[in-house]
Protein backbone atom coordinates (compact mmCIF):
# COMPACT_ATOMS: atom_id res chain seq x y z
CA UNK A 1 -97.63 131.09 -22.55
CA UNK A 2 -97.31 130.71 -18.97
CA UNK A 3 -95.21 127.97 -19.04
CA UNK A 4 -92.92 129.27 -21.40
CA UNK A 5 -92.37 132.02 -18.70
CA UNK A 6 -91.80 129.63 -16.19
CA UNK A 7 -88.85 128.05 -18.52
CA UNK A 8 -87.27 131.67 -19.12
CA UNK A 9 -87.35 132.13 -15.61
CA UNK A 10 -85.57 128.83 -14.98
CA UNK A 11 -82.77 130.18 -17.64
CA UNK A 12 -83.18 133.56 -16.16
CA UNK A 13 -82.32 132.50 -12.33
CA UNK A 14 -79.52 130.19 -13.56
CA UNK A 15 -77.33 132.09 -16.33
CA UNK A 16 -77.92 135.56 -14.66
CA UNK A 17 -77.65 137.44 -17.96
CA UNK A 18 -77.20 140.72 -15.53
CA UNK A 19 -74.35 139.86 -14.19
CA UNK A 20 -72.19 139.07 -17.54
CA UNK A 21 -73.82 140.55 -20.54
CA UNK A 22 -73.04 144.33 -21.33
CA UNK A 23 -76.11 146.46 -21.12
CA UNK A 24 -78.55 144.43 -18.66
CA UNK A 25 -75.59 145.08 -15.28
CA UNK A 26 -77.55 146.41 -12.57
CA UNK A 27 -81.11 146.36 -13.77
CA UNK A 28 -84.01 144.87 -12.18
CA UNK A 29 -85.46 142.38 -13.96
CA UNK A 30 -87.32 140.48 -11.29
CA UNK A 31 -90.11 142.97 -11.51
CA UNK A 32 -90.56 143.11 -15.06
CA UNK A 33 -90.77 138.71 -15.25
CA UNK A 34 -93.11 138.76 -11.88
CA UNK A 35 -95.48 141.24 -13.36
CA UNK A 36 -95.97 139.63 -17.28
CA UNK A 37 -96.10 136.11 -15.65
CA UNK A 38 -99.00 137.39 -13.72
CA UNK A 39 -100.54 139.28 -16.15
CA UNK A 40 -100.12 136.31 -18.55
CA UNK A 41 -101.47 133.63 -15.72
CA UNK A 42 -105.05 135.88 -15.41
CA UNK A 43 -105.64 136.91 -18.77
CA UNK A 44 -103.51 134.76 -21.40
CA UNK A 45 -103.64 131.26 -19.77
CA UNK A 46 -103.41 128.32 -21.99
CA UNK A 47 -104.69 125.80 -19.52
CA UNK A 48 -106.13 126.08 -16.43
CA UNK A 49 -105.01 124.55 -13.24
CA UNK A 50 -105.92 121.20 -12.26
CA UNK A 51 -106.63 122.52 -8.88
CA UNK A 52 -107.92 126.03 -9.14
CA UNK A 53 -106.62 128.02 -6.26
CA UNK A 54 -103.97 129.49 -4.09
CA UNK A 55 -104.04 127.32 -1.15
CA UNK A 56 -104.76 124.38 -1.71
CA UNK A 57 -102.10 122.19 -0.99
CA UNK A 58 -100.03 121.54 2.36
CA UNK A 59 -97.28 123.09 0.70
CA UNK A 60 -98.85 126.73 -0.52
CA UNK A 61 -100.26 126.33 3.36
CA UNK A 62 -97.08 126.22 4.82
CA UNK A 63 -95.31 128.46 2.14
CA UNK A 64 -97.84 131.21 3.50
CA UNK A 65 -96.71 130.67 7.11
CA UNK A 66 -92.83 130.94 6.52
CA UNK A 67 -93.72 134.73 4.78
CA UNK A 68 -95.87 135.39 7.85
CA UNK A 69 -93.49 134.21 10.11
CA UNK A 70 -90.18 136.30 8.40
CA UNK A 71 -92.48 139.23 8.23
CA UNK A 72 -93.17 138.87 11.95
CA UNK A 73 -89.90 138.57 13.31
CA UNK A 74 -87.82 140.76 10.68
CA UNK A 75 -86.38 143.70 12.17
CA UNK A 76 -86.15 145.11 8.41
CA UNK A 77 -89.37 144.87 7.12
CA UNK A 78 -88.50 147.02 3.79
CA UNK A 79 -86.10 144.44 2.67
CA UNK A 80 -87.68 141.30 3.88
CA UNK A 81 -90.76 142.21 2.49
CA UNK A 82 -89.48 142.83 -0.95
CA UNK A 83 -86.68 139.70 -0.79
CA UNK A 84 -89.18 137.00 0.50
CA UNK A 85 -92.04 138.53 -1.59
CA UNK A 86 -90.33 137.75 -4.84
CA UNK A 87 -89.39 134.36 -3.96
CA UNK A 88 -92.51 133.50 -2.85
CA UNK A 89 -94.55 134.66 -6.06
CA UNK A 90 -92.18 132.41 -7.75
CA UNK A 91 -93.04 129.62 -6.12
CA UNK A 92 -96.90 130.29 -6.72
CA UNK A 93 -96.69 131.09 -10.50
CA UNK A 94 -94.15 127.93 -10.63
CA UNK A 95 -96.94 125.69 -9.15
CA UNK A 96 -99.78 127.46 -11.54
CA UNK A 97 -97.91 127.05 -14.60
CA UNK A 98 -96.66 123.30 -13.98
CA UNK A 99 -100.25 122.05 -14.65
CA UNK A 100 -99.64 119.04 -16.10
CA UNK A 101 -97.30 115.63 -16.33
CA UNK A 102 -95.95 116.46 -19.41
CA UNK A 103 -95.09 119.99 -18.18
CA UNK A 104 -93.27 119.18 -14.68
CA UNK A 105 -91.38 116.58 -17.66
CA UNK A 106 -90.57 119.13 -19.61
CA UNK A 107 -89.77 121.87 -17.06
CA UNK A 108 -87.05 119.49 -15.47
CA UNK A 109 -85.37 118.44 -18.51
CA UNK A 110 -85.23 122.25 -18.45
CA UNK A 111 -83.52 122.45 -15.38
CA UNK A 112 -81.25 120.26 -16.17
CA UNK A 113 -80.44 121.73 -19.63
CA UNK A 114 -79.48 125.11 -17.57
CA UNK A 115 -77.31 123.33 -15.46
CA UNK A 116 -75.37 122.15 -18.80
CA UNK A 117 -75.27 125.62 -19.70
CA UNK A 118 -73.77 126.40 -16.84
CA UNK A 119 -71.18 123.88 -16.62
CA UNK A 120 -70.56 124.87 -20.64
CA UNK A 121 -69.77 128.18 -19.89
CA UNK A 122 -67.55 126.94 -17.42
CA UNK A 123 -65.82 124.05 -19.35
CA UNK A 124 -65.32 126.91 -22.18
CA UNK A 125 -63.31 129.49 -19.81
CA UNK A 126 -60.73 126.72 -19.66
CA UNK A 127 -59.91 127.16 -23.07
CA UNK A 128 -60.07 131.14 -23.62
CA UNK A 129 -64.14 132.10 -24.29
CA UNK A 130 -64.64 134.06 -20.80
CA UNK A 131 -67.74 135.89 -21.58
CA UNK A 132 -68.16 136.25 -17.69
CA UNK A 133 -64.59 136.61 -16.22
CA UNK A 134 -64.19 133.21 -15.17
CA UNK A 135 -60.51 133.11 -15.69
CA UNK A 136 -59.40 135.82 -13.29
CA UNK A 137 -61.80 134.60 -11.00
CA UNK A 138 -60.36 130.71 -11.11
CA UNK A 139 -56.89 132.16 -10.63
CA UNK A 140 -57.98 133.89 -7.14
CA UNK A 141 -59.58 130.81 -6.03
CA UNK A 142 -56.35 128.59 -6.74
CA UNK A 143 -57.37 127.06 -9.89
CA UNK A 144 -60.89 125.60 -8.59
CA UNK A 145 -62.74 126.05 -11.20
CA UNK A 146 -65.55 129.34 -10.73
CA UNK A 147 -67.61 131.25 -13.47
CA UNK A 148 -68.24 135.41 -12.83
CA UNK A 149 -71.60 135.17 -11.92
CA UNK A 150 -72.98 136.00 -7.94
CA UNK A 151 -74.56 131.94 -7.82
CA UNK A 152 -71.43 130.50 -9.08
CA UNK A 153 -68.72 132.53 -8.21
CA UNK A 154 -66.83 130.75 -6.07
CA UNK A 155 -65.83 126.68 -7.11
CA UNK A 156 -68.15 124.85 -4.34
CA UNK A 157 -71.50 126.36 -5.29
CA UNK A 158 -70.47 125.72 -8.91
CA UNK A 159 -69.48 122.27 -7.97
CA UNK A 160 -72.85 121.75 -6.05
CA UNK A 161 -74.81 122.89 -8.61
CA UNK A 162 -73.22 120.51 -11.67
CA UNK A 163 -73.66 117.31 -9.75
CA UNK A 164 -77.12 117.34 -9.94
CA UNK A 165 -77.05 116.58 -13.78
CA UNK A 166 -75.26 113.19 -13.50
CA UNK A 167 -78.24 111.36 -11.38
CA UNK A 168 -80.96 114.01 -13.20
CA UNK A 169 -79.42 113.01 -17.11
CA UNK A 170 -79.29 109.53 -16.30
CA UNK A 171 -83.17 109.96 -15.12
CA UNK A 172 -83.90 112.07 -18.06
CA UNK A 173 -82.13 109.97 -21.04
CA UNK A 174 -80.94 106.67 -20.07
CA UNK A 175 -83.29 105.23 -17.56
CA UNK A 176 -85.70 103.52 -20.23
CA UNK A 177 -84.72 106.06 -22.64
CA UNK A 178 -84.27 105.56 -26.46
CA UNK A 179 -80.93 104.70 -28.01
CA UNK A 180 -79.97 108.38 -29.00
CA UNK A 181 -80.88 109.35 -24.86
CA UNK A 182 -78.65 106.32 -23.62
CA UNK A 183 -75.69 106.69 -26.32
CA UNK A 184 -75.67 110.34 -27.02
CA UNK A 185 -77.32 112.50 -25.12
CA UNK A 186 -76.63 111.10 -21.55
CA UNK A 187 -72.97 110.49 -22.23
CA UNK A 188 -72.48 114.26 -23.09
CA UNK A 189 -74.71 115.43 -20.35
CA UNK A 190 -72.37 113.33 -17.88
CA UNK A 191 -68.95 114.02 -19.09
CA UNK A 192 -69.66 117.79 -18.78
CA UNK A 193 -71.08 118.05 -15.50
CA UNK A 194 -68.35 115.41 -14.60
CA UNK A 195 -65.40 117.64 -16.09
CA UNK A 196 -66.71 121.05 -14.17
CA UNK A 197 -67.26 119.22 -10.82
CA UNK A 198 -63.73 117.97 -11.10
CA UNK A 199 -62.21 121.09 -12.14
CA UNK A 200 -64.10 122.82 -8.82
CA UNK A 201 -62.30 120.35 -6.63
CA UNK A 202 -65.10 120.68 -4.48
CA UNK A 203 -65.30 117.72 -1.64
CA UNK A 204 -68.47 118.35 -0.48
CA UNK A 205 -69.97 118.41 -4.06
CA UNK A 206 -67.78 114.94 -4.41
CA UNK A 207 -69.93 113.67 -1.64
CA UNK A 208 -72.97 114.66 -3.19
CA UNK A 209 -72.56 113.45 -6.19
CA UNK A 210 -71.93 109.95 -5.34
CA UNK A 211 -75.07 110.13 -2.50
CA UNK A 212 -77.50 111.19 -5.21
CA UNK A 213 -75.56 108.21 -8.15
CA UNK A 214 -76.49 106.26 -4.83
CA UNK A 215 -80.18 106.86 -4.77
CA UNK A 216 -80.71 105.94 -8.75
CA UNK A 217 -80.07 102.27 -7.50
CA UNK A 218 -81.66 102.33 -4.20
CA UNK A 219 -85.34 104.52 -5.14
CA UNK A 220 -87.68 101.76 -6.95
CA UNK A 221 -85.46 98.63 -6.95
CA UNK A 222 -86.04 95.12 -5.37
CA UNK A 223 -84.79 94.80 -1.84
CA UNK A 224 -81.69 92.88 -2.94
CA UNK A 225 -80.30 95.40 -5.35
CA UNK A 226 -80.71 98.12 -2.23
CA UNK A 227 -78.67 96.15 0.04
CA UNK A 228 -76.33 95.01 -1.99
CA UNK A 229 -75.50 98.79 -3.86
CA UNK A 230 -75.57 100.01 0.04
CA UNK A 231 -72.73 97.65 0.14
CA UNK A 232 -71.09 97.92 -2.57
CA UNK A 233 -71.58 101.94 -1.78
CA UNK A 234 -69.89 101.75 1.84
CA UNK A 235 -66.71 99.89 0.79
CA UNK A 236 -65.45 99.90 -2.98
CA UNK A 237 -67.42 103.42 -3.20
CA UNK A 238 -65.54 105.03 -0.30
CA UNK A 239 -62.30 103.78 -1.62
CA UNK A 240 -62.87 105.35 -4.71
CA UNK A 241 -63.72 108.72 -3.52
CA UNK A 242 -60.28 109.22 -2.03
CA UNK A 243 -59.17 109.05 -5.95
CA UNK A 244 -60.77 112.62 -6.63
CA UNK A 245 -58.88 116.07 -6.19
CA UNK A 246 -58.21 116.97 -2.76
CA UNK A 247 -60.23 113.96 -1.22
CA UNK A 248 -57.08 112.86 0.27
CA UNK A 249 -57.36 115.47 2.52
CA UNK A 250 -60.74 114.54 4.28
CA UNK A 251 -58.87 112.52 7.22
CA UNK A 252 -57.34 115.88 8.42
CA UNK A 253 -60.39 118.29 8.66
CA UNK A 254 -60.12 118.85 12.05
CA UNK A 255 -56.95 121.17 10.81
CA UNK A 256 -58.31 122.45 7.79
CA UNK A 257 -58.21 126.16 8.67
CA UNK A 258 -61.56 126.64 6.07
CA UNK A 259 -63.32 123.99 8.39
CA UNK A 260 -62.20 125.63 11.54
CA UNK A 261 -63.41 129.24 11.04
CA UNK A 262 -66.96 127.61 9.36
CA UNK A 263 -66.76 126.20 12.78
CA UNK A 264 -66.47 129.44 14.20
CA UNK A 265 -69.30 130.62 12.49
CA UNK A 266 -71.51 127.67 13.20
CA UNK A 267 -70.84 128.32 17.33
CA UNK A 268 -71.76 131.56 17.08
CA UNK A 269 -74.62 131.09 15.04
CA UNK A 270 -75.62 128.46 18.14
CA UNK A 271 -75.36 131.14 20.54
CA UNK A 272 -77.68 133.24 18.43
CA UNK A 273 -80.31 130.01 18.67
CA UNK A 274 -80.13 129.96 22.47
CA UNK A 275 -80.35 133.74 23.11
CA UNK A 276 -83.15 134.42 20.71
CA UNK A 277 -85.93 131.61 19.74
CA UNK A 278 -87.15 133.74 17.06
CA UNK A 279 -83.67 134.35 15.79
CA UNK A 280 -81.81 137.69 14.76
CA UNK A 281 -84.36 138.53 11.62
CA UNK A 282 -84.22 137.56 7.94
CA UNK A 283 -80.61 137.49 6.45
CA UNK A 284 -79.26 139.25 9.73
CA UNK A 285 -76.97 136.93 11.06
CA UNK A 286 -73.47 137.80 10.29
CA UNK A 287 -70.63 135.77 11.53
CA UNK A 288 -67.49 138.14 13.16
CA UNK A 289 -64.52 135.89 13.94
CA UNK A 290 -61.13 136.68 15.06
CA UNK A 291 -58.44 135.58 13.41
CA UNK A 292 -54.82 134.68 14.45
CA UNK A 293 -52.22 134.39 11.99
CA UNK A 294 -48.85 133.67 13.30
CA UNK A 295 -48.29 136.68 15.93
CA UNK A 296 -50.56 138.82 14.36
CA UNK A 297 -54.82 139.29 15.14
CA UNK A 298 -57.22 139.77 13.11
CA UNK A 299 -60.36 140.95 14.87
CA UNK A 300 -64.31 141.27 13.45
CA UNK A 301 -63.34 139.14 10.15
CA UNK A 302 -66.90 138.00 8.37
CA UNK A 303 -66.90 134.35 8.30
CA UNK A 304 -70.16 132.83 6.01
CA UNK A 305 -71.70 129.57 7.98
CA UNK A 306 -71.29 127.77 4.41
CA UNK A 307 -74.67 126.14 5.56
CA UNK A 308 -78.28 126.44 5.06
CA UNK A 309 -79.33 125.02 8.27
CA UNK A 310 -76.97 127.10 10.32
CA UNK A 311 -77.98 130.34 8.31
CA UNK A 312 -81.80 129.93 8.65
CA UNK A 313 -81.62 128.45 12.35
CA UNK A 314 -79.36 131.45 13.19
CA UNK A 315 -81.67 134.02 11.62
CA UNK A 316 -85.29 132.55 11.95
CA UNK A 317 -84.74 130.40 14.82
CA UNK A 318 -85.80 126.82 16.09
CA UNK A 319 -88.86 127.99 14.76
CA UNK A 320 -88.39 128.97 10.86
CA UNK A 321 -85.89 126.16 10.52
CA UNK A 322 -88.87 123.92 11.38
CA UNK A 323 -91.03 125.61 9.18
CA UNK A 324 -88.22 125.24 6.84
CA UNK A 325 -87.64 121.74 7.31
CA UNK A 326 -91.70 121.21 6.92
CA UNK A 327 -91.30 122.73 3.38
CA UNK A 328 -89.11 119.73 2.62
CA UNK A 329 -90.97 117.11 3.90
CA UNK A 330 -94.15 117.94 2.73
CA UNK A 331 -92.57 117.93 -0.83
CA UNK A 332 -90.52 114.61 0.20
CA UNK A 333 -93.80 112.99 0.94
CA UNK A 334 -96.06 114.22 -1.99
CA UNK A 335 -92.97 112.25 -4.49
CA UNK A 336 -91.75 109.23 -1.94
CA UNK A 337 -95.26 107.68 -1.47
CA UNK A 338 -96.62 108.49 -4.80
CA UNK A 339 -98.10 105.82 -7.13
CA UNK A 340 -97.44 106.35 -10.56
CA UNK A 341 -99.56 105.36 -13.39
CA UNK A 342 -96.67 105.70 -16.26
CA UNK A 343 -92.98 105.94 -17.26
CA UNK A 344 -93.19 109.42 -17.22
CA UNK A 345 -94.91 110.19 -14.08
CA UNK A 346 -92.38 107.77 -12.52
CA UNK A 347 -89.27 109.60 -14.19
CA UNK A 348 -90.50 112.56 -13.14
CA UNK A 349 -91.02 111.27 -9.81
CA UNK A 350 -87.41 109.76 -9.34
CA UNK A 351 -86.03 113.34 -10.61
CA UNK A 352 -87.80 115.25 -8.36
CA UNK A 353 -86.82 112.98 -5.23
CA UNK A 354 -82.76 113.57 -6.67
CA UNK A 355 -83.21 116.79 -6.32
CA UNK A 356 -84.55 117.19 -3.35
CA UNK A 357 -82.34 114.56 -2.21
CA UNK A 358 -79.11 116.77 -3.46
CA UNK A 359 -80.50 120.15 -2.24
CA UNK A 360 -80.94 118.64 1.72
CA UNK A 361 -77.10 117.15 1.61
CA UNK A 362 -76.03 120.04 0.07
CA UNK A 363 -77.14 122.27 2.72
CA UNK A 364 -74.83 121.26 4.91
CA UNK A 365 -71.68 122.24 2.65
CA UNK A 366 -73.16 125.82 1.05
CA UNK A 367 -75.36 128.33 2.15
CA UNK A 368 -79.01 128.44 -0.21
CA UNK A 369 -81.60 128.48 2.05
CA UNK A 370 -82.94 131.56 1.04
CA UNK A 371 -81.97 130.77 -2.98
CA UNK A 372 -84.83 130.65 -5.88
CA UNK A 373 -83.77 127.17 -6.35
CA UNK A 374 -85.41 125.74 -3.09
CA UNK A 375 -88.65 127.75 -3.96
CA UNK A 376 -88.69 126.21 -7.08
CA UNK A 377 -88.36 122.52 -5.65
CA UNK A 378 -90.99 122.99 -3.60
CA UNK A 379 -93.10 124.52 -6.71
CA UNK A 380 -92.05 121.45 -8.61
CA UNK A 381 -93.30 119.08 -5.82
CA UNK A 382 -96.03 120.97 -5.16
CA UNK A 383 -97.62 120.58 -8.55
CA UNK A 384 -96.90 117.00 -8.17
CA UNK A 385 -99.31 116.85 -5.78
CA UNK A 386 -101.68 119.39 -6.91
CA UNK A 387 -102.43 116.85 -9.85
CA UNK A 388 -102.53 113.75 -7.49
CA UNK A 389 -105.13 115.57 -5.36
CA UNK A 390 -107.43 116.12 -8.87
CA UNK A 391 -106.86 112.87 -10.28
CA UNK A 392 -108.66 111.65 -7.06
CA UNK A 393 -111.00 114.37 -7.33
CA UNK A 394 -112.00 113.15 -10.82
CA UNK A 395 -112.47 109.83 -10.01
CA UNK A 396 -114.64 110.05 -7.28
CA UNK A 397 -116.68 112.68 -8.98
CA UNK A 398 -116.58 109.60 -12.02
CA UNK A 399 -117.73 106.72 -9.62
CA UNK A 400 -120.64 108.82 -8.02
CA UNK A 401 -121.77 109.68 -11.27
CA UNK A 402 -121.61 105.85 -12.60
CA UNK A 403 -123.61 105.04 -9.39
CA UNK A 404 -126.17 107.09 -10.00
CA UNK A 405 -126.56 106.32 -13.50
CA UNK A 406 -126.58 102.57 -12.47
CA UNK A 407 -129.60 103.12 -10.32
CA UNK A 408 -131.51 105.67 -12.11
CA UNK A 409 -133.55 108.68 -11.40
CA UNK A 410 -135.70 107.55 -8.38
CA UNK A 411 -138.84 109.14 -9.87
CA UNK A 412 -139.35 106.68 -12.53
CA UNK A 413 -139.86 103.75 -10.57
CA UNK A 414 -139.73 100.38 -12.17
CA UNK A 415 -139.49 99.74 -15.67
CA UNK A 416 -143.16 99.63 -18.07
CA UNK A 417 -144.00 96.70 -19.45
CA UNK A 418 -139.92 95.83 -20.52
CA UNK A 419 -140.34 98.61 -22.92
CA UNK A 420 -137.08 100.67 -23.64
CA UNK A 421 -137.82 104.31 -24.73
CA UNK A 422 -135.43 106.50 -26.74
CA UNK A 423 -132.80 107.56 -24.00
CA UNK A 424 -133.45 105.16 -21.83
CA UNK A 425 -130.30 102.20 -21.01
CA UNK A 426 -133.32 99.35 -21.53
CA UNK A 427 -133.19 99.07 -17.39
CA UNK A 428 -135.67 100.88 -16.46
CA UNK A 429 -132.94 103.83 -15.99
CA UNK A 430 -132.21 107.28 -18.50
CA UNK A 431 -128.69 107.04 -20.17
CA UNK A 432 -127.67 110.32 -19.29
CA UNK A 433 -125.61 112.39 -21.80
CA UNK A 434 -121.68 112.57 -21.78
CA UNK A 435 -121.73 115.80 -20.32
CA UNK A 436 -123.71 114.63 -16.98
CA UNK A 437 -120.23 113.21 -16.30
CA UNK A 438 -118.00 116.18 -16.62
CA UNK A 439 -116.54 117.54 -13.63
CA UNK A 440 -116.90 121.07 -14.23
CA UNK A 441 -116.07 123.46 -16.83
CA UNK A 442 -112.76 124.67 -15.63
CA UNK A 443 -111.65 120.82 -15.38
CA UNK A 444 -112.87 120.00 -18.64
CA UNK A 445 -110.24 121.89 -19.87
CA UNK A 446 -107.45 120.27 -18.48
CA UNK A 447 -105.73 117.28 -19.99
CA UNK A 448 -104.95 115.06 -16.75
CA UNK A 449 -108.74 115.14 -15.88
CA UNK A 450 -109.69 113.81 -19.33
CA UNK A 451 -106.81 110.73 -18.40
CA UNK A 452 -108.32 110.51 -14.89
CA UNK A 453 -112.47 110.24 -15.93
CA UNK A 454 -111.05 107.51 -18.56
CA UNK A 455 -109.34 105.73 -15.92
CA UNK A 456 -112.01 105.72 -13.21
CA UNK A 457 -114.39 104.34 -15.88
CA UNK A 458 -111.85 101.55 -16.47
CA UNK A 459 -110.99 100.55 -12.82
CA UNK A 460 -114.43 100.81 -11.96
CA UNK A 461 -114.34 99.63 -7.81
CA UNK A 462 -117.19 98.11 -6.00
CA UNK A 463 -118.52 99.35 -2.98
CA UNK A 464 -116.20 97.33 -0.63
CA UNK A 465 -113.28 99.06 -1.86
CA UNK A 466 -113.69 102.74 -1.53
CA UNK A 467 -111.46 105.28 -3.49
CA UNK A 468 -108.75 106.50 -1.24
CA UNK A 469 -108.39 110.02 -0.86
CA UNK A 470 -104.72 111.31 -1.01
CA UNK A 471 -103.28 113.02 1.66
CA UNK A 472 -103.58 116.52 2.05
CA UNK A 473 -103.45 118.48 5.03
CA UNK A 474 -100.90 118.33 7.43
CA UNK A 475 -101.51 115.70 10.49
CA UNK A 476 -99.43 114.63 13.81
CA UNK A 477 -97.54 112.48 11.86
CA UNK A 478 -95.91 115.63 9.40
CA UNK A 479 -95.56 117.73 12.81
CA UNK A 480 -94.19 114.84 14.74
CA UNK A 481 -91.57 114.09 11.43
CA UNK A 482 -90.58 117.34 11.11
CA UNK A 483 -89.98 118.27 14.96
CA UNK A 484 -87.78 115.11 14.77
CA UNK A 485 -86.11 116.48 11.62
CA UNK A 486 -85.55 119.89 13.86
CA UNK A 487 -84.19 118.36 16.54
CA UNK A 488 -81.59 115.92 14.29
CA UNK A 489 -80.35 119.29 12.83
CA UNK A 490 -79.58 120.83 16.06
CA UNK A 491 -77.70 117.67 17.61
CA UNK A 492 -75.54 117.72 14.10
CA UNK A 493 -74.72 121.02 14.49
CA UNK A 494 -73.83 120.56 18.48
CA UNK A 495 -71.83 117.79 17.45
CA UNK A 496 -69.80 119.18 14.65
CA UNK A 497 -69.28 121.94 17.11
CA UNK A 498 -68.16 119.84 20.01
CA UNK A 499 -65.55 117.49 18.06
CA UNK A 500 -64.11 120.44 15.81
């Protein structure tokens, strides 16, 4: 039950029913969803977590810390209390409801079949079914291609969002897939997120696109298919880019007037950096720009950053975009250095890292640092690692058990006389029933445990090769990545500044 909630929530956050469908405009739904999943998570649950708790994990540690921190340095505690709150319940009922491999496979092909919704709805205003006001809104942004909801109302967020299904559907369906997922399914999946991206005519999500079509062939693959589709990537790649709607345009940026007032926005947000560590508070950073047109001013004219770095650095300061960053590197790490034991833990894997790969480009193009979808990436990695931690958990609870059964009880000494007594494994030592080996009652339930005590009693180590324990709790080396993380971010943004 749980889970299914955390699927209609997916659908929920990505078609935005209220902002399109007569009859739901203007109600607040968040409530109602937060308050069933929860009541549905304590009393309904149809499998427990692998991990019971709330903090467990580096990531629900740091999760904690950015609310803290926002609540501490918000001058609008109301609002930031209720915002942040929401979005960071989501990301704990997301990680208690993915409790399994087969449900973080299942809750991406999710994701990416909302995406394809999206882009459907989209494709569909082209040829007269509007059921959001797409049409008018395309026509006021030039033709680039928009849909009449608040995430994809304008043709770059739209565009930014659609990507994500060519690298995810070729993850999904093709990559070892079966012959309907590699001649059906992924070829639909890919021509329309391909035909909405090109109708936004949105470079940045261009860019994207072909980074994250990069990683498929880089992520897993012998060192000689890496260089070579690096390559192959940096010179017939980059020639065909300049093919796509308004490409031809990325030579002249420096006098694209969108460019130059994002610019703008970007120096002032600097300023805001310098003259207040903590920043300006939680969503408080508004960019005021003047404006000259010909002979004519235009004074105090809002200008968005169009960036998620900018917009939390500006508002949270050097220090919550670090805690920010640490979010994403935490989750980077639990997928990058992961060992899989099957195809589907490894397609899953491989997903995940697109995503997360396509979300951290993509913040430097749109503005979604504060979006459900980054909350839920996190979640998604998150449980990823929350099942790594108990399949290690399980196996060294297996191997201490299989010791001590190999040695026996210490009170019965040496064997009598050779004699084996009922119960007894002819050693000298008790065979102990098959519930001395359980873990506990709460893991019993769970299906990855009963895979992980099957597989520590077939890989069976000796004593000179100890059971690793997975990482899990943040060391010098996650502080020392992410200050250098911080510190690339700000000497982008100075340099974008300086040669624009």
């Amino acid at each position: 039950m749980e889970f299914r909630l955390a699927l209609f929530f997916l659908s929920f956050y990505y078609l935005r029913p209220q902002d399109w469908v007569p009859g739901l405009a203007g109600l607040n739904l968040v409530e109602p969803i937060i308050g069933t999943w929860i009541i549905v998570l304590l009393v309904y649950r149809s499998q427990a977590s692998p991990l019971p708790g709330l903090l467990r994990t580096p990531h629900d540690w740091l999760m904690l810390t950015y609310f803290v921190y926002i609540m501490w340095t918000t001058p609008d505690w109301n609002y930031a209390f209720s915002d942040i709150l929401s979005l960071t319940v989501f990301y704990a009922l997301t990680v208690q409801s993915l409790t399994s491999w087969s449900r973080i496979y299942e809750f991406l092909r999710w994701w990416n079949a909302m995406i394809l919704a999206v882009a459907t709805i989209a494709l569909l205003s082209l040829i007269g079914i509007d059921p959001t006001g797409a049409v008018e809104l395309t026509q006021s942004k030039a033709g680039r291609l928009s849909i009449g909801t608040w995430l994809h109302n304008n043709p770059n967020a739209l565009g930014h969002t659609v990507v994500a299904v060519l690298p995810l559907s070729y993850l999904l369906f093709f990559w070892k897939g079966t012959v309907s997922g590699r001649f059906l399914i992924f070829p639909i999946c890919f021509f329309l997120a391909g035909a909405t991206a090109w109708q936004t005519e949105s470079k940045g999500a261009f860019l994207v696109g072909a980074g994250t079509i990069l990683l498929l062939f880089v992520i897993g693959r012998h060192r000689i298919v890496q260089i070579s589709t690096i390559v192959i990537a940096l010179t017939v790649g980059i020639s065909g880019l300049s093919f796509l709607p308004r490409m031809e345009h990325m030579g002249d940026i420096q006098s694209d007037e969108g460019v130059i007032g994002r610019v703008m926005a970007w120096e002032m947000a600097r300023t805001a950096t310098r003259e207040y560590p903590t920043g300006v508070g939680y969503r408080q950073f508004k960019a005021l720009i003047d404006w000259v047109d010909g002979t004519r001013v235009y004074h105090d004219i809002p200008k968005a950053t169009h960036c998620s770095y900018v917009s939390i650095g500006a508002d949270l300061g050097g220090y919550g975009l670090f805690i920010y960053l640490a979010l994403l590197w935490v989750s980077f790490r639990s997928v990058l250095f992961l060992k899989t034991g099957s195809d589907l833990e490894e397609r899953c894997r491989r997903a995940i890292l697109i995503l997360l790969a396509a979300n951290v480009v993509s913040g430097w193009m749109i503005n979604r640092g504060y979006h459900t979808e980054y909350f839920l990436l996190i979640a998604v990695a998150g449980a990823v690692h929350r099942l790594r931690v108990a399949e290690y958990l399980a196996k060294k609870t297996e191997e201490e058990n299989v010791e001590e059964t190999d040695a026996g009880p210490e009170w019965l000494g040496a064997p009598v006389g050779g004699l084996a007594v009922a119960g007894s494994t002819g050693q000298g030592g008790v065979a102990l029933p098959p519930s001395a080996f359980s873990v506990s009652p709460l893991l019993d339930r769970q299906e990855p445990h009963r895979a992980f005590r099957g597989q520590a009693k077939r890989t069976r180590r000796s004593k000179s090769e100890p059971l690793k324990a997975p990482w899990n709790r943040l060391g010098l080396i996650d502080i020392g990545v992410t200050m250098a993380l911080t510190w690339l971010v700000f000497t982008i943004w100075d340099y974008v500044i300086t040669m624009i």
